[in-house]
C-alpha atoms as a PDB file:
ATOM      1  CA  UNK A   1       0.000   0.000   0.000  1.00  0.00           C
ATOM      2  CA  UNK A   2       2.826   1.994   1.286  1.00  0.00           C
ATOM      3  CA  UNK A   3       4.719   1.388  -2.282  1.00  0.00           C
ATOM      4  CA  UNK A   4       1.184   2.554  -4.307  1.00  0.00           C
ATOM      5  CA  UNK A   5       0.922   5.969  -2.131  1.00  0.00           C
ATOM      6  CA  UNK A   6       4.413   6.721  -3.077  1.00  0.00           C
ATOM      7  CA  UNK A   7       4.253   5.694  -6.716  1.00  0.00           C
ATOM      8  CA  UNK A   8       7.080   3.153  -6.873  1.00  0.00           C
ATOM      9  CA  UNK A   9       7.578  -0.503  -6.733  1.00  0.00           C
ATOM     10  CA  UNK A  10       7.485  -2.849  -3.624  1.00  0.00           C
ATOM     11  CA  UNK A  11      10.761  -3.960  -4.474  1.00  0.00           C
ATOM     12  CA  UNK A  12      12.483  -0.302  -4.654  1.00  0.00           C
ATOM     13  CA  UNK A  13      10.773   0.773  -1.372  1.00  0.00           C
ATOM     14  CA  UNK A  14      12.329  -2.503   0.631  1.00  0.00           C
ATOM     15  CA  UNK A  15      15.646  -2.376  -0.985  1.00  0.00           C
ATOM     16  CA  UNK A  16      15.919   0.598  -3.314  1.00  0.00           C
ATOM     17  CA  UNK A  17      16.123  -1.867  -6.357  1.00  0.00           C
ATOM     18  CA  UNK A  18      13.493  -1.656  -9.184  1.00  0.00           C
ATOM     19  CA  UNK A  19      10.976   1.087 -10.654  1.00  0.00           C
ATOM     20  CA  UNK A  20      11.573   4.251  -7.897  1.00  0.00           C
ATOM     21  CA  UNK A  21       9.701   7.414  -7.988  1.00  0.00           C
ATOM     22  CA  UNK A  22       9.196   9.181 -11.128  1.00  0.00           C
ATOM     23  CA  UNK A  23      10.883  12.425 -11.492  1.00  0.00           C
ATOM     24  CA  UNK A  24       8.837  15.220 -12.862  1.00  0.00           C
ATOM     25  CA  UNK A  25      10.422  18.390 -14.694  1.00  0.00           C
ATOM     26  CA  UNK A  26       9.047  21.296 -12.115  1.00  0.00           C
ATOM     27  CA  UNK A  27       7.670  23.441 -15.529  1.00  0.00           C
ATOM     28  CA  UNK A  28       5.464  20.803 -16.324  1.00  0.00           C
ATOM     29  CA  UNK A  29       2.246  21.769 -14.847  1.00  0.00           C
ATOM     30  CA  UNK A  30      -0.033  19.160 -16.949  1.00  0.00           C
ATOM     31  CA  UNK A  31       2.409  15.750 -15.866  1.00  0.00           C
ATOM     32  CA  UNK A  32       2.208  17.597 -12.339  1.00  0.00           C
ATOM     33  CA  UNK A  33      -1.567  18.389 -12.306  1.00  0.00           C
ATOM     34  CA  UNK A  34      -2.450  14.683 -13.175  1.00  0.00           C
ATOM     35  CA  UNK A  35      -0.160  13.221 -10.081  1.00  0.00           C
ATOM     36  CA  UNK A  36      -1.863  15.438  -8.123  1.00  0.00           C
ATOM     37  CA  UNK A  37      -5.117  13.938  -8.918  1.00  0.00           C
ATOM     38  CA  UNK A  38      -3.897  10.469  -9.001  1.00  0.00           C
ATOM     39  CA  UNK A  39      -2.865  11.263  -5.658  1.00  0.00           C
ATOM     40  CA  UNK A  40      -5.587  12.471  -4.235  1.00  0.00           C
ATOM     41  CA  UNK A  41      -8.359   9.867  -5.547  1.00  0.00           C
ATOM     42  CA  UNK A  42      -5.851   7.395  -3.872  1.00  0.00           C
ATOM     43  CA  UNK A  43      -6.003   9.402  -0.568  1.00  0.00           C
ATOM     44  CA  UNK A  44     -10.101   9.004  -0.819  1.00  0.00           C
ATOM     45  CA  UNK A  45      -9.880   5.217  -1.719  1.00  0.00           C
ATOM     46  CA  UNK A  46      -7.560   4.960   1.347  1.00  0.00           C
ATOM     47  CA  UNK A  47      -9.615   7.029   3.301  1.00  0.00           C
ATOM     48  CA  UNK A  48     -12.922   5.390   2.095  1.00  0.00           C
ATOM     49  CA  UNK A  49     -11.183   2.041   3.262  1.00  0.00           C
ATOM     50  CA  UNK A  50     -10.520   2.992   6.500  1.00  0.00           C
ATOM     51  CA  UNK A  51     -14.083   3.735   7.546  1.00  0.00           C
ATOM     52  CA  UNK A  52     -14.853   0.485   6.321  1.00  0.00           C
ATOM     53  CA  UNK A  53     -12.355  -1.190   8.558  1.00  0.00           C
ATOM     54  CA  UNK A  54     -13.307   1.436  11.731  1.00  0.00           C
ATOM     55  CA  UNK A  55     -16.561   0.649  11.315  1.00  0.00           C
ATOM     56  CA  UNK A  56     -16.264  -3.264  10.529  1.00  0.00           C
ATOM     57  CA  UNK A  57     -14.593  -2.648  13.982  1.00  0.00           C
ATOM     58  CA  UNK A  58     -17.250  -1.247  15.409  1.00  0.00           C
ATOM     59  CA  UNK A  59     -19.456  -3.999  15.067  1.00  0.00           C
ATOM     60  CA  UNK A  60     -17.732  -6.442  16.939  1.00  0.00           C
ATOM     61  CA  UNK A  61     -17.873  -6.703  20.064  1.00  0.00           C
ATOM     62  CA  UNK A  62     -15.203  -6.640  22.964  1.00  0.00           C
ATOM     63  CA  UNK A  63     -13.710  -9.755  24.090  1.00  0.00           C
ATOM     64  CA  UNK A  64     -15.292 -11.445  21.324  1.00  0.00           C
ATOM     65  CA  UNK A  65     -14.325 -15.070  20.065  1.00  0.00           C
ATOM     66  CA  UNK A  66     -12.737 -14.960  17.127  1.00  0.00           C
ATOM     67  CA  UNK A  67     -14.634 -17.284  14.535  1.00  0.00           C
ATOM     68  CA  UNK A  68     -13.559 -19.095  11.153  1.00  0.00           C
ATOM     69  CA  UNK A  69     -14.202 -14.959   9.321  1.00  0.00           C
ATOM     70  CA  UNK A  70     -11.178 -13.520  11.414  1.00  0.00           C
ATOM     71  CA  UNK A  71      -8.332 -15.917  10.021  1.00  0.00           C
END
């Protein structure tokens, strides 16, 4: 997840081998425009996913048994 956020491979974040972060000429305003959105529908999704997760949460109880779902 970590790798997606920061646009480069799994690989390059663990060991710095692989696809790393793009490099984008500061005077290009379209290229830097479109990684802005990219970024930020990826911050929603993330977002978005997190609720799910708090509230999946939410709706279990304390000191519950953990059933066949949780592995």
């Amino acid at each position: 997840m970590m790798a997606g956020i920061l646009a480069v491979s799994p690989s390059w974040l663990l060991s710095g081998i692989g696809a790393g972060p793009l490099e984008l000429k500061s005077n290009d305003g379209a290229a830097l425009l479109r990684e802005l959105q990219i970024a930020s529908s990826d911050a929603v999704a993330s977002q978005k996913r997190v609720q799910e997760i708090v509230a999946l949460l939410g709706s279990v109880p304390v000191g519950a048994k953990c059933h066949s779902k949780c592995r």
